[in-house]
Protein backbone atom coordinates (compact mmCIF):
# COMPACT_ATOMS: atom_id res chain seq x y z
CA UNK A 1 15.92 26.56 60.24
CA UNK A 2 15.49 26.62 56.38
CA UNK A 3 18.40 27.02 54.37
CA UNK A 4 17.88 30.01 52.02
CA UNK A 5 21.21 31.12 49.95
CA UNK A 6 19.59 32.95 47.39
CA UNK A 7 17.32 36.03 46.78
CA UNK A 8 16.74 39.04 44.66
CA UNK A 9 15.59 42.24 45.82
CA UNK A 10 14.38 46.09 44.11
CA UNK A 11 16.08 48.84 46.57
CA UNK A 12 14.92 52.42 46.23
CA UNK A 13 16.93 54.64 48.14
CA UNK A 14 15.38 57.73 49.04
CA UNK A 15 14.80 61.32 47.05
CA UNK A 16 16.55 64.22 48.18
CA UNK A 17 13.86 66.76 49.56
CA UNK A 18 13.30 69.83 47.37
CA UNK A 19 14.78 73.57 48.09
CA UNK A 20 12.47 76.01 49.15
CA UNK A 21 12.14 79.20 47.59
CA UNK A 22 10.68 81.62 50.29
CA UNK A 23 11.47 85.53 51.56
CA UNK A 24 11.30 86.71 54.40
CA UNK A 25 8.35 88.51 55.44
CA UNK A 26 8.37 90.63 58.53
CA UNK A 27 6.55 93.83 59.52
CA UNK A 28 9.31 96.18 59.75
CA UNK A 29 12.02 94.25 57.45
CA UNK A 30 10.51 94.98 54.23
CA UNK A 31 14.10 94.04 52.46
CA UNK A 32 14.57 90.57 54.09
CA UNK A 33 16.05 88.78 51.47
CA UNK A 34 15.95 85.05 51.05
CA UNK A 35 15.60 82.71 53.39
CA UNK A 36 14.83 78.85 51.77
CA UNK A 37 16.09 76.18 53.55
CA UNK A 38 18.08 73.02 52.07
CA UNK A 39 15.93 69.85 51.34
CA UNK A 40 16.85 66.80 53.63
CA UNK A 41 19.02 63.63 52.45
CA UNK A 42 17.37 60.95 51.36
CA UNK A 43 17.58 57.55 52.91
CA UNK A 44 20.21 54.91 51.87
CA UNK A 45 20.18 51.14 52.10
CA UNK A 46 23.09 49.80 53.50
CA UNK A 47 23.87 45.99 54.33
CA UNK A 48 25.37 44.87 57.18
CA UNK A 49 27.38 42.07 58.24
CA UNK A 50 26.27 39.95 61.37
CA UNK A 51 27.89 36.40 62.85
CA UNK A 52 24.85 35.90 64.06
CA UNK A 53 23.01 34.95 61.15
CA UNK A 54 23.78 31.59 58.58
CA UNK A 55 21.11 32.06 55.71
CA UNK A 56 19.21 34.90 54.08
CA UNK A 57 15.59 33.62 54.88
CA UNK A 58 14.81 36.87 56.44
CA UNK A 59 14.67 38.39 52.69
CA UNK A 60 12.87 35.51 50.85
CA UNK A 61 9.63 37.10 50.92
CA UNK A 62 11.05 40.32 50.66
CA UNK A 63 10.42 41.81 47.18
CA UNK A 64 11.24 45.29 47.72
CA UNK A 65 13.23 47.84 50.51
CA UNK A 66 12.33 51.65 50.02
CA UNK A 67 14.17 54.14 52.05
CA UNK A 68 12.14 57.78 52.90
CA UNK A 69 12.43 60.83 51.11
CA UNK A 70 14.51 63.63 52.51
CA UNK A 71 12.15 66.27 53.54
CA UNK A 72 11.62 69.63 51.66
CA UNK A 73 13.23 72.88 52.92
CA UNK A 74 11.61 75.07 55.18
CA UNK A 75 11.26 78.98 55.44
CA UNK A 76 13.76 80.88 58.23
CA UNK A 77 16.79 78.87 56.49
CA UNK A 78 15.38 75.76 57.99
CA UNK A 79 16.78 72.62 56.82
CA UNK A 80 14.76 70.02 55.69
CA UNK A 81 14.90 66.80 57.60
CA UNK A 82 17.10 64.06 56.47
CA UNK A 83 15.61 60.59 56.25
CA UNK A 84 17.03 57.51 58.27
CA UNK A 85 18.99 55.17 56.64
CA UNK A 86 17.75 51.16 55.70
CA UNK A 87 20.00 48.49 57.49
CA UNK A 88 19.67 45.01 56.03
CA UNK A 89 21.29 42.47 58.13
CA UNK A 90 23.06 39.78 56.16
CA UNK A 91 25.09 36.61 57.01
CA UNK A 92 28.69 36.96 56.24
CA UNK A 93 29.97 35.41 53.07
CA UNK A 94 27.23 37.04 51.02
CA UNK A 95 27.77 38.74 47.83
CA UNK A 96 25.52 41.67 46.57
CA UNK A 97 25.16 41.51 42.75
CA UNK A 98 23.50 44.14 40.10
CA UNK A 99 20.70 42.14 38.10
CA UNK A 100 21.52 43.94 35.35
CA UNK A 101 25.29 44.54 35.12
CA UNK A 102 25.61 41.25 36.70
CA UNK A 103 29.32 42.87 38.49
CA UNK A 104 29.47 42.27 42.28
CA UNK A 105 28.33 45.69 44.09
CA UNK A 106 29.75 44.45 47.70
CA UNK A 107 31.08 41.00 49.18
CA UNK A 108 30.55 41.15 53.31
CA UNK A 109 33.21 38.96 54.95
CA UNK A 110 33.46 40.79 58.08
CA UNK A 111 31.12 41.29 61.26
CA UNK A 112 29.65 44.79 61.24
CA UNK A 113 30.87 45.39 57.65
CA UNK A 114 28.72 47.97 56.25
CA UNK A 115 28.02 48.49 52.28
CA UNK A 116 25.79 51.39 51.08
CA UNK A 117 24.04 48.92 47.83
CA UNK A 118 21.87 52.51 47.23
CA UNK A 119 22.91 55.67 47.95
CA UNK A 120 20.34 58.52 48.87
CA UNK A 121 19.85 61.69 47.13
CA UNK A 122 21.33 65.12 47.99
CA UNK A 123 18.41 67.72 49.31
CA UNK A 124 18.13 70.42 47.14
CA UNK A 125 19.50 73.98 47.56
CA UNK A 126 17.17 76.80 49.17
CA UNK A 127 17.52 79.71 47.56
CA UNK A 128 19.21 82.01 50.24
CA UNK A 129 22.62 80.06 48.69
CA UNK A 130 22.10 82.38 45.24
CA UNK A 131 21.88 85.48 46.40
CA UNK A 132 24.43 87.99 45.07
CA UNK A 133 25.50 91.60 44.36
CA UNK A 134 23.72 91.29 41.17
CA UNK A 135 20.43 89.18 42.05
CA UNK A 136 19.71 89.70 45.88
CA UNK A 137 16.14 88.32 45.73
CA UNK A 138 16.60 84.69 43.36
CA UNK A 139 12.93 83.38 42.84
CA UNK A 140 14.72 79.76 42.72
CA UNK A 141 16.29 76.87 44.40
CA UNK A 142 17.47 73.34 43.47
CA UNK A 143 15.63 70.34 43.07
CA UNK A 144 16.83 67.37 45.30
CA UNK A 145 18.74 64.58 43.44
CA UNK A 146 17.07 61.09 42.90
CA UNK A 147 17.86 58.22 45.12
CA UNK A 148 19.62 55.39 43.31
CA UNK A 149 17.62 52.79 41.96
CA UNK A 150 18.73 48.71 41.69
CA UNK A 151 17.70 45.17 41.42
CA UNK A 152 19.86 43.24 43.01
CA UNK A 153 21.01 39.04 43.41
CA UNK A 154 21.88 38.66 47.22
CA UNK A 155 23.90 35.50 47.49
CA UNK A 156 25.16 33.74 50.44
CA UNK A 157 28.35 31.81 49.34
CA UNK A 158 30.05 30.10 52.59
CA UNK A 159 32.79 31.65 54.55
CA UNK A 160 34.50 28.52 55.25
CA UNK A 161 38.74 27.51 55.35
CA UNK A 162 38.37 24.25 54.49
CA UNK A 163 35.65 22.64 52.89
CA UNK A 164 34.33 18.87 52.12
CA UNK A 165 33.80 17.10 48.87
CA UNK A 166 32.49 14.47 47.64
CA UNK A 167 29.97 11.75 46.72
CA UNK A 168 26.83 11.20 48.61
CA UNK A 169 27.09 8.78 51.77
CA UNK A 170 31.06 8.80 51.38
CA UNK A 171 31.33 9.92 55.17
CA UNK A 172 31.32 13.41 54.94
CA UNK A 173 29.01 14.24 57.81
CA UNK A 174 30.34 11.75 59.84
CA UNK A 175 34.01 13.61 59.40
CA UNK A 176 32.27 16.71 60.99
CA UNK A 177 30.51 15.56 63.64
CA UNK A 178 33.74 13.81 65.51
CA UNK A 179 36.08 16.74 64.52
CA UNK A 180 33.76 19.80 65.66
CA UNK A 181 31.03 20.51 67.68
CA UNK A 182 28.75 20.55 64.61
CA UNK A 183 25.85 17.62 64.62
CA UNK A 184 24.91 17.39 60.87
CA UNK A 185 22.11 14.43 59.88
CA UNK A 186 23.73 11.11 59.43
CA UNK A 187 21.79 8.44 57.61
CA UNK A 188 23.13 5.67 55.10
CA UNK A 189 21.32 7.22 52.27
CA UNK A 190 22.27 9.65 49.44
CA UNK A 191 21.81 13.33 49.84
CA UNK A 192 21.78 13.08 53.74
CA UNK A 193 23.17 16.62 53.43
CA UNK A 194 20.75 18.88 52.11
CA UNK A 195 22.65 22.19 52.91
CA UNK A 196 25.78 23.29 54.04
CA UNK A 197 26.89 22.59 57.57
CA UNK A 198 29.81 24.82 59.33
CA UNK A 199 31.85 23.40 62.11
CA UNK A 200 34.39 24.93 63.78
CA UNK A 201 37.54 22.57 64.43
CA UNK A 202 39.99 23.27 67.27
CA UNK A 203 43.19 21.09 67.63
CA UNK A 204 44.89 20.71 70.42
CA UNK A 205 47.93 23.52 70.38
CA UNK A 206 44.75 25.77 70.70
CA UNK A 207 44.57 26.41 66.31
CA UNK A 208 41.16 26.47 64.99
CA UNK A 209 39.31 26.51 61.36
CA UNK A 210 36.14 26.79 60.06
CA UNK A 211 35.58 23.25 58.29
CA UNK A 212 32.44 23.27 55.50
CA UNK A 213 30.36 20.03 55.30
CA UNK A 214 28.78 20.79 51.75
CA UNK A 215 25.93 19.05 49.67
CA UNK A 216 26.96 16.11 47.76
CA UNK A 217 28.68 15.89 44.26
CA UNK A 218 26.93 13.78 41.48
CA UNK A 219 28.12 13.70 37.86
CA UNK A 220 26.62 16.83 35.77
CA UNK A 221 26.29 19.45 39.10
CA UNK A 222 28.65 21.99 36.77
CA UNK A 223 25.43 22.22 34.78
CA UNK A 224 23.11 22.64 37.92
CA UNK A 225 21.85 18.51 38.06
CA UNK A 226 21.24 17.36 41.77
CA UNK A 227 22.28 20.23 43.76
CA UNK A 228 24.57 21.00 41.47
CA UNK A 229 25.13 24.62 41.72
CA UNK A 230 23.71 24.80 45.19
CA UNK A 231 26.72 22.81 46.33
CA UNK A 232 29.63 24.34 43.77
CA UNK A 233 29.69 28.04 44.58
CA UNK A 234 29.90 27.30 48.57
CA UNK A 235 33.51 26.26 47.61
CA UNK A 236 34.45 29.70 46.13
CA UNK A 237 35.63 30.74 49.65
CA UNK A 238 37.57 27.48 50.56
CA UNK A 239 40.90 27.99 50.83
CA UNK A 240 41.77 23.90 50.87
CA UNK A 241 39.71 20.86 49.24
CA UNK A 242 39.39 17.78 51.58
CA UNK A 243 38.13 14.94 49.33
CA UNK A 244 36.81 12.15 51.29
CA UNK A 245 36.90 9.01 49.11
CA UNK A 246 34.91 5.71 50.11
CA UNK A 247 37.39 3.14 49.68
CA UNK A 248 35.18 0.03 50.30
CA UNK A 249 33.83 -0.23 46.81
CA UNK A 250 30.48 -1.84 47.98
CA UNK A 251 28.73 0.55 45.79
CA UNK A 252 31.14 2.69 43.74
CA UNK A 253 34.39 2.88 42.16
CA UNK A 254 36.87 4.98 44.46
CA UNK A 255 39.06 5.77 41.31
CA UNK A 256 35.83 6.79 38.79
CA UNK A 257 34.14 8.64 41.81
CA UNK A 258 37.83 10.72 41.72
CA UNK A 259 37.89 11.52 38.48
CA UNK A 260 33.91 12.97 38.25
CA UNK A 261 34.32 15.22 40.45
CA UNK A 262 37.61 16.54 39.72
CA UNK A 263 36.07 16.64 36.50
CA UNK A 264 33.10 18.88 37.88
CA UNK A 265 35.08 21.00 39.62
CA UNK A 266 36.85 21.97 36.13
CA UNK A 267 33.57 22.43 34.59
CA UNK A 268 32.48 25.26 36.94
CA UNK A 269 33.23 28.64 36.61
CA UNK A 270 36.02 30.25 39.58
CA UNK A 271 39.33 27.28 38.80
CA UNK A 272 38.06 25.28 42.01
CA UNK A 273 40.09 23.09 40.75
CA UNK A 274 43.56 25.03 41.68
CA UNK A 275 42.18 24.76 45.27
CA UNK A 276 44.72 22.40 47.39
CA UNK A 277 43.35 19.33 48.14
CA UNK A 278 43.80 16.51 50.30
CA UNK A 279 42.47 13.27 50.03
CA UNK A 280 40.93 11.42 53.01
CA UNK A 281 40.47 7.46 52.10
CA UNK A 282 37.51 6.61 54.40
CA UNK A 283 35.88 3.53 55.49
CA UNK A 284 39.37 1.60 55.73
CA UNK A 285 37.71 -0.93 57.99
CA UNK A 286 35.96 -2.39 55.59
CA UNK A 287 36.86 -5.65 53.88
CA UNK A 288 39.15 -4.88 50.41
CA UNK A 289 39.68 -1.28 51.25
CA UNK A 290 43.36 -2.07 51.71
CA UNK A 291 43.00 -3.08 48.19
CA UNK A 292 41.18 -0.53 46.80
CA UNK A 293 43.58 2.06 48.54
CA UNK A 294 46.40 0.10 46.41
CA UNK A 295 44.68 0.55 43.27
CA UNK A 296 43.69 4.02 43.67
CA UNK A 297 47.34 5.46 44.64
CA UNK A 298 48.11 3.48 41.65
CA UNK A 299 45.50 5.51 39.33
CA UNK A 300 46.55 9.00 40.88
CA UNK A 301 50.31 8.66 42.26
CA UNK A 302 50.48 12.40 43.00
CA UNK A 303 47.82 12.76 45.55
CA UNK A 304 48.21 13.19 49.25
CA UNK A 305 46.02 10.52 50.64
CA UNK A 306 45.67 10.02 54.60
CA UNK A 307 43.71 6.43 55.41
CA UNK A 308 40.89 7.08 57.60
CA UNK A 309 37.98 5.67 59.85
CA UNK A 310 36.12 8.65 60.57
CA UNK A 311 33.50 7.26 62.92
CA UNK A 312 36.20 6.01 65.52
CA UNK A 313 38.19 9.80 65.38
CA UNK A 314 41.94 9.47 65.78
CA UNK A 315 41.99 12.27 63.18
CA UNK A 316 44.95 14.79 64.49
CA UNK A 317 47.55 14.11 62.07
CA UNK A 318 44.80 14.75 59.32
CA UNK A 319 43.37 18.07 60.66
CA UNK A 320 46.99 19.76 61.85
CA UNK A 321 48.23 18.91 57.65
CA UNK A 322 44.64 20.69 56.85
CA UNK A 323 45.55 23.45 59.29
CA UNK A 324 48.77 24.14 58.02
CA UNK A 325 47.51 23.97 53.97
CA UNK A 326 45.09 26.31 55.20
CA UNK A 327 47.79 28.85 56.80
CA UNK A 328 50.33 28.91 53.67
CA UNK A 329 47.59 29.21 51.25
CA UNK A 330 46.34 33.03 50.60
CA UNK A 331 42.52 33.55 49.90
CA UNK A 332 41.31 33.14 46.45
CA UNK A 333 39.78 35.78 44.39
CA UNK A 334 36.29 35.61 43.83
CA UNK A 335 35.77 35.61 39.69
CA UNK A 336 33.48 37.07 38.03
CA UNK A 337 31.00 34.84 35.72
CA UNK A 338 32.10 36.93 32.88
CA UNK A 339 35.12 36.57 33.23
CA UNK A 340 37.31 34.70 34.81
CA UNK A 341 40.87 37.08 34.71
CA UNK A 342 38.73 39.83 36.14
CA UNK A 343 37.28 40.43 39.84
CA UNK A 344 34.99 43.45 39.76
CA UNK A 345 34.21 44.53 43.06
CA UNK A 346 33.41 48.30 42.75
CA UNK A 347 29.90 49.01 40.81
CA UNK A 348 30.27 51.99 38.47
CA UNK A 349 27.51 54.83 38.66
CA UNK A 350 24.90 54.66 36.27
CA UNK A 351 24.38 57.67 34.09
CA UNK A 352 21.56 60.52 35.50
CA UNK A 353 20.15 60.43 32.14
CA UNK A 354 19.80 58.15 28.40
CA UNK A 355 20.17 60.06 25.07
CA UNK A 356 18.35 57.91 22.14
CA UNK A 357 18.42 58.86 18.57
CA UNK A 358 15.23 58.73 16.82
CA UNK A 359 16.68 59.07 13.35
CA UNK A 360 16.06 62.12 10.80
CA UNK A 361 17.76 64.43 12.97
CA UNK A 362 15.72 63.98 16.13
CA UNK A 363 16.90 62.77 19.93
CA UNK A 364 15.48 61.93 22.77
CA UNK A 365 16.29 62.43 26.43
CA UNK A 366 14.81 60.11 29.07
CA UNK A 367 16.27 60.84 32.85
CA UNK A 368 13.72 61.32 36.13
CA UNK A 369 15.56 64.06 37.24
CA UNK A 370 15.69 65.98 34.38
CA UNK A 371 11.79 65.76 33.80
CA UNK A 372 11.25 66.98 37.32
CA UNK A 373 13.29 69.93 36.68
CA UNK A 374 11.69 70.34 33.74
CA UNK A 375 8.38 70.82 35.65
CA UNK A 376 9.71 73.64 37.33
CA UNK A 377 10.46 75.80 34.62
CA UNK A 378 8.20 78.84 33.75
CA UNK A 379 8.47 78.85 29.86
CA UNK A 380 7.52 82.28 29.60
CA UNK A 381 10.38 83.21 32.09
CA UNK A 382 13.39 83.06 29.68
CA UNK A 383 15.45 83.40 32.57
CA UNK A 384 14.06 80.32 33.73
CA UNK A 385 14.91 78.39 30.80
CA UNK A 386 18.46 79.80 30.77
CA UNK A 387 18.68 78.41 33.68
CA UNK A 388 17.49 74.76 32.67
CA UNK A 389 19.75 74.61 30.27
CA UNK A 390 22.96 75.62 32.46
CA UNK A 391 21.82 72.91 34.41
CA UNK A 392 21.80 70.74 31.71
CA UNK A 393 25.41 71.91 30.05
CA UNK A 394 26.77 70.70 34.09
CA UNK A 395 25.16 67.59 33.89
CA UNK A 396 26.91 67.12 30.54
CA UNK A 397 23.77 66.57 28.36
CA UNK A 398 25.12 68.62 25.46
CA UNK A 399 28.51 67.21 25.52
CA UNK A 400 26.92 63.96 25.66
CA UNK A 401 24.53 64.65 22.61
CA UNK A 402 27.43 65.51 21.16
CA UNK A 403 29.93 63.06 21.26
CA UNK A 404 26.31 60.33 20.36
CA UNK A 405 26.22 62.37 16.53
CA UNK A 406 23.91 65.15 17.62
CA UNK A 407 24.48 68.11 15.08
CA UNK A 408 23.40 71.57 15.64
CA UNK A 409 19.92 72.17 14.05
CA UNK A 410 18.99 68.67 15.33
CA UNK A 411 16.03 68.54 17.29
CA UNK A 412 16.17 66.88 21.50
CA UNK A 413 13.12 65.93 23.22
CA UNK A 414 12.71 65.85 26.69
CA UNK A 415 9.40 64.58 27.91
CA UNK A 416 6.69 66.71 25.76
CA UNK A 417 9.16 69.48 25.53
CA UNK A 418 11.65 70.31 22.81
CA UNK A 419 14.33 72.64 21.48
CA UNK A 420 16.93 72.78 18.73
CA UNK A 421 20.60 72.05 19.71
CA UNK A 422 22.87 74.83 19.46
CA UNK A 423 26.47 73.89 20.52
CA UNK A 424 27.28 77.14 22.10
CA UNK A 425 24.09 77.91 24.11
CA UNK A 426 22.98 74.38 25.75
């Protein structure tokens, strides 16, 4: 199966339907009164968490997801019918992010975790809801609201515990393979691992953790060389580091391969390099690995480093110290690029409308819902317009224009139509 991690998608949720402005009309009830019906809900789009699924190549050639419109109200008080909701199923681990805001809208970590991403519109009002003692026949009814509109980064980021590091051909997959179940391709040459292989590990007293086998490191991945960033942000989620070193020194330096990719891990935004870490010193059956062992503890005294022959197992002492770094060490914050003292999870509502100022005393309004209202009113009805511009004073359009420099005697525009801003009638 291909490995796809990374996708963006335009979501259009779904229009409320439209009030309905209607009477009744019966033989001998010449007074019936109103009787519009309530325009449906529009559709959301919601992702969903499933276990079942490990990449996002469902959505590469997905460019857009539309939801239906809510239907329109119907005479008798009928309600409109409400549209059904978009479910997008998504591994878990992945992060929904607005294209434009670039703040996370939703991070799905759980199975059957639901996040609405777009909501749909509210249906209208029929007009039987404004009937009163002073108008008992109202010629109108509410337009339904506009279904929220985003393009969005959907990003798969690896819900691992524990996760592996390091260079190319250092052992990594072969670490897997005898610890889990997991049968990742094993070949003596670099970049083996071309995506990210999960595992799960079970020890013996009946413990378990998700271990990570992750793309190699090369120098320069912070800046996206190699696989550079395809391999960094799968670490977000790791609670522990486990840094598998080749000690042989046939073809590298144990102690400059160390310092690279600690180095790396620095470089890239998220402090990956506060993860805990342990160091695995593999390949200790080679000829001057005892050596190079001695020379690296000498270069890095601090370090916890376990000597290790991966391909002939004997690994318990190794994966009961990663199990219990993994238990005392909390989950990490996911940062956001922006900045890194600040996790934004909840995605703030966009304005209904944009007020631009044109200079010389003139503004412009630009919003989808208020044009559409707009093409409901009868401008030779001046009850009509009163109305329009009630519903603009609730939508806080003149508060708004205020508070942007708008003066009274300024001119707004909305669409083809304008007026002249007077504080106390808009």
């Amino acid at each position: 199966m291909q490995f796809i991690d990374r996708v963006t998608l335009k979501l259009k949720a779904g229009n409320g339907g439209d009030g309905l402005v209607a009477f009744r009309r019966e033989k001998y009830v010449p007074l019936g009164g109103p009787s519009g019906g309530d325009g449906g809900r529009g559709g959301s789009i919601i992702f969903v968490g499933d276990s079942h699924k490990s990449t996002l190549l469902d959505l590469r050639y997905t460019k857009e997801v539309r939801a239906q419109d809510g239907g329109a109200g119907k005479n008798n008080k009928m309600h409109g019918a409400s549209a059904d909701d978009v479910y997008i199923k998504v591994p878990l681990g992945t992060m929904v992010r607005d294209l434009d805001s670039t703040e996370v809208i939703a991070d799905i970590t759980a199975d059957g975790q639901e996040a609405v991403i777009c909501k749909g519109g509210k249906g209208g009002l029929g007009n039987v809801h404004f009937a009163n003692s002073i108008n008992n026949a109202p010629d109108y009814a509410k337009l339904g609201q506009t279904g929220e509109y985003r393009e969005v980064l959907v990003e798969l980021k690896l819900l691992a515990d524990a996760g592996l590091i390091g260079f190319p051909s250092v052992g990594k997959s072969t670490f897997l393979s005898v610890v889990s179940s997991a049968r990742p391709e094993i070949a003596d040459y670099p970049f083996t691992t071309l995506r990210p292989q999960l595992g799960m590990v079970r020890l013996k007293d009946g413990a378990s953790f998700v271990l990570a086998d992750l793309p190699g490191l090369i120098q320069g991945a912070s800046e996206g060389k190699g696989l550079g960033h395809t391999f960094l942000k799968h670490i977000e989620r790791c609670r522990v580091l486990v840094h598998i070193i080749d000690m042989s020194g046939e073809y590298r330096d144990p102690v400059d391969d160390y310092r690279i990719i600690r180095e790396e891990l620095k470089r890239y935004p998220g402090h990956l390099e506060k993860r805990p870490e342990i160091v695995l010193a593999n390949k200790m059956d080679m000829e001057g690995a005892k050596e190079q062992l001695e020379r690296f503890k000498e270069a890095y005294p601090d370090l916890e480093v376990y000597p290790i022959i991966a391909f002939m197992g004997d690994l318990d002492k190794v994966l009961y110290r990663i199990a219990e770094v993994i238990k005392t060490t909390p989950a990490f914050a996911l940062y956001d690029e922006r900045n890194t003292d600040k996790v934004v999870y909840k995605f703030e509502e966009k304005s209904e409308f944009e007020v631009f100022n044109e200079g010389n005393g003139n503004w412009r309004i630009e919003s989808e819902r208020i044009e559409r209202m707009l093409s409901h009113v009868d401008m030779d009805d001046e009850i009509s317009i009163l109305k329009f511009a009630r519903a603009l004073r609730k939508m806080k359009v003149d508060e708004t224009l205020e508070r942007k420099g708008c003066k009274p005697g300024d001119h707004v525009y909305i669409a083809d139509f304008g007026f002249i801003f007077k504080e106390e009638e808009l």
